[in-house]
C-alpha atoms as a PDB file:
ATOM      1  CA  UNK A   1      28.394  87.492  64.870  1.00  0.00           C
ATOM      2  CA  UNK A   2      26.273  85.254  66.537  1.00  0.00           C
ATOM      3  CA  UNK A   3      25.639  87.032  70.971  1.00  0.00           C
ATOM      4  CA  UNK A   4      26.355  83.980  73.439  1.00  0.00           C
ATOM      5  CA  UNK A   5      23.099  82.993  75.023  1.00  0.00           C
ATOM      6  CA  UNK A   6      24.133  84.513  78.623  1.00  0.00           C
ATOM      7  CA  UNK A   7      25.131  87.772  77.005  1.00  0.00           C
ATOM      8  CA  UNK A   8      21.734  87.672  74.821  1.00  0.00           C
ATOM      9  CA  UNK A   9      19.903  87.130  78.985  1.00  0.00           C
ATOM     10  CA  UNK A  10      21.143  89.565  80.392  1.00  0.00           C
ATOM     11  CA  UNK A  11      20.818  92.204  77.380  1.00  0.00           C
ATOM     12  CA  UNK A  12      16.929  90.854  77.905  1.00  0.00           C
ATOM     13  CA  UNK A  13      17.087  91.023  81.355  1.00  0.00           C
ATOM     14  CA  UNK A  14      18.680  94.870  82.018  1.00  0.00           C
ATOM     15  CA  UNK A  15      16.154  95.924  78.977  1.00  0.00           C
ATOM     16  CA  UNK A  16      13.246  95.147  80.968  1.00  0.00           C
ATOM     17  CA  UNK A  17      14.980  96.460  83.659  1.00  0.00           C
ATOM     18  CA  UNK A  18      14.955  99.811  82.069  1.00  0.00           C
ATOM     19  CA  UNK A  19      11.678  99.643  81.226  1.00  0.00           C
ATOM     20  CA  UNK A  20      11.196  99.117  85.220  1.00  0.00           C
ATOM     21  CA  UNK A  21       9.952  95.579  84.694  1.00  0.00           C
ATOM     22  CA  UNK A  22      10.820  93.911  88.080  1.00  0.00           C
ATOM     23  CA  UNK A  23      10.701  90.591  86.106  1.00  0.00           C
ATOM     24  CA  UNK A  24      13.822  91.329  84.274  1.00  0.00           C
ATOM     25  CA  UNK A  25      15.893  90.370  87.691  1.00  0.00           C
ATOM     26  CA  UNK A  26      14.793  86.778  86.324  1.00  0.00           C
ATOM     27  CA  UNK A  27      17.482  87.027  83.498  1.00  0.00           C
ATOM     28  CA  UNK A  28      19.904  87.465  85.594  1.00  0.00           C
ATOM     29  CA  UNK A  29      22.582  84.465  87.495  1.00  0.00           C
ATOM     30  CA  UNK A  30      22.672  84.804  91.500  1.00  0.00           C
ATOM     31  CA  UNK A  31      26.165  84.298  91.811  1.00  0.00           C
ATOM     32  CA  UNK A  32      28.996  86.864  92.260  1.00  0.00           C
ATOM     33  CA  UNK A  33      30.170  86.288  88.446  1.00  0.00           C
ATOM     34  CA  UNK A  34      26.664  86.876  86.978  1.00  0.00           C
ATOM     35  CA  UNK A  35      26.272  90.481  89.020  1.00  0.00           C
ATOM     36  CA  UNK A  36      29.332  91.333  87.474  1.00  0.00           C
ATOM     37  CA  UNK A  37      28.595  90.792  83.904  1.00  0.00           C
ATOM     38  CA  UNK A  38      25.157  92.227  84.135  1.00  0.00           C
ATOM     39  CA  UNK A  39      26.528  95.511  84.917  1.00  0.00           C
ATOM     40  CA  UNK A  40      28.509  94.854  81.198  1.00  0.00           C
ATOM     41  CA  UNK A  41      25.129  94.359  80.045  1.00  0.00           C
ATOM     42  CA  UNK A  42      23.622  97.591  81.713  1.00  0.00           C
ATOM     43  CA  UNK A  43      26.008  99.485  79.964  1.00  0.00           C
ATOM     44  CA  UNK A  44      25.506  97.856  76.541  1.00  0.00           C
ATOM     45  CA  UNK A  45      21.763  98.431  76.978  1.00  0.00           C
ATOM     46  CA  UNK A  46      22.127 102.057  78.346  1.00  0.00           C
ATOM     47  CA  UNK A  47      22.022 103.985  74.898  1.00  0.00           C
ATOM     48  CA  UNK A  48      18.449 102.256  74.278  1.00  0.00           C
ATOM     49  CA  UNK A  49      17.112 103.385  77.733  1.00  0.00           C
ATOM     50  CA  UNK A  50      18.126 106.842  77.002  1.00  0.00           C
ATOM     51  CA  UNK A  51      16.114 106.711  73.607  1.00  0.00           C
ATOM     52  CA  UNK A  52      12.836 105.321  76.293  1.00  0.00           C
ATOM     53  CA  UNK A  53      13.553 108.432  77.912  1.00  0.00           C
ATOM     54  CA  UNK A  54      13.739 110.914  75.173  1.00  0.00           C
ATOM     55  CA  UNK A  55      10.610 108.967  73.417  1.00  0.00           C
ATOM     56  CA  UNK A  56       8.424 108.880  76.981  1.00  0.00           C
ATOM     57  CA  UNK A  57       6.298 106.062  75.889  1.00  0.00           C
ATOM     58  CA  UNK A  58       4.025 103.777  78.543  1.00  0.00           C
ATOM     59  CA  UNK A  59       3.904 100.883  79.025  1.00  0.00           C
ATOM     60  CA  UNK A  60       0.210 100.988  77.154  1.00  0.00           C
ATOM     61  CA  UNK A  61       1.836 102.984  74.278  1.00  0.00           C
ATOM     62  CA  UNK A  62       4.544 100.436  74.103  1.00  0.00           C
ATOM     63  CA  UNK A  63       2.030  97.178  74.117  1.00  0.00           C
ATOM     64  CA  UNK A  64      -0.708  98.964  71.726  1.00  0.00           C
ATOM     65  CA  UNK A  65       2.870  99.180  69.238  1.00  0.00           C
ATOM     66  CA  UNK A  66       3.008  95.835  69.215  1.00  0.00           C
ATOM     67  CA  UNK A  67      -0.534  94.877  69.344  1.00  0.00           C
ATOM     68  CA  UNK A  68      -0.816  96.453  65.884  1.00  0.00           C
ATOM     69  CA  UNK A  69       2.477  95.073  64.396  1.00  0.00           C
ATOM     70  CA  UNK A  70       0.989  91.624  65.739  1.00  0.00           C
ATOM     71  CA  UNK A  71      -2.320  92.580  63.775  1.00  0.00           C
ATOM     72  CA  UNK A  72      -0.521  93.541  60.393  1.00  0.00           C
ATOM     73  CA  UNK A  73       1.958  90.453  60.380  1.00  0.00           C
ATOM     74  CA  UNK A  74      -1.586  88.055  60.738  1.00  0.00           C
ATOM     75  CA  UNK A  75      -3.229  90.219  58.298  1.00  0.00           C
ATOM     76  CA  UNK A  76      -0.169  89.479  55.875  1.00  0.00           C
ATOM     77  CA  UNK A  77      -0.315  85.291  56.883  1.00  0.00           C
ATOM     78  CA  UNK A  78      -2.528  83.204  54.872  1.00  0.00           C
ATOM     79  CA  UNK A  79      -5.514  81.752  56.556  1.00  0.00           C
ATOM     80  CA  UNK A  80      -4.743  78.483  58.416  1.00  0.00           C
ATOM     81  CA  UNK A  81      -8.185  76.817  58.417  1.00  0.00           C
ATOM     82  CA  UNK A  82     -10.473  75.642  55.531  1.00  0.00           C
ATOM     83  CA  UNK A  83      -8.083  73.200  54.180  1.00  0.00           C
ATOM     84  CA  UNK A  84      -7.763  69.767  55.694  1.00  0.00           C
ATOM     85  CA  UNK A  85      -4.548  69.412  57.464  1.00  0.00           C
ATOM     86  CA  UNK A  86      -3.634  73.067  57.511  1.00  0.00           C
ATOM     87  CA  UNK A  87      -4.247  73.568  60.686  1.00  0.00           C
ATOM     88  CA  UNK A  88      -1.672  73.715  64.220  1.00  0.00           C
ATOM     89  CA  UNK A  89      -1.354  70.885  66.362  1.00  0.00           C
END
């Protein structure tokens, strides 16, 4: 079941909330409606900030996570030079 792409922003937008991104207010509509809803999304995306709380990571801790699942997914990728016309445009 495919998330509709306003429900799917303002899950984003409440998660980096959460994570007491200011930047998450971004994700979010400035009409009466879209306050509404994102409170449907706060709740949705409640259960996850709990688990931040219980696992007390920083924001460091949190970007050196992915910083090494970025390293291990390029280790995995074949090399895009060498070749001619392997490379991004």
């Amino acid at each position: 079941m495919a998330i509709p792409a306003d429900i799917a922003k303002a899950l984003h937008g409440a998660w980096r909330l959460a994570r007491f991104d200011r930047a998450g207010l971004a994700f979010f509509g400035h009409d009466e409606a879209a306050f509404i809803r994102s409170f449907g999304a706060a709740v949705i995306i409640y259960p996850a900030f709990l688990v931040l709380l219980a696992l007390r990571l920083s924001d460091t801790e949190w970007q050196d996570h992915y910083r090494r699942i970025r390293k291990s997914r390029d280790a995995r990728r074949p090399s895009e030079g060498g070749g001619e016309g392997k490379g991004r445009r």
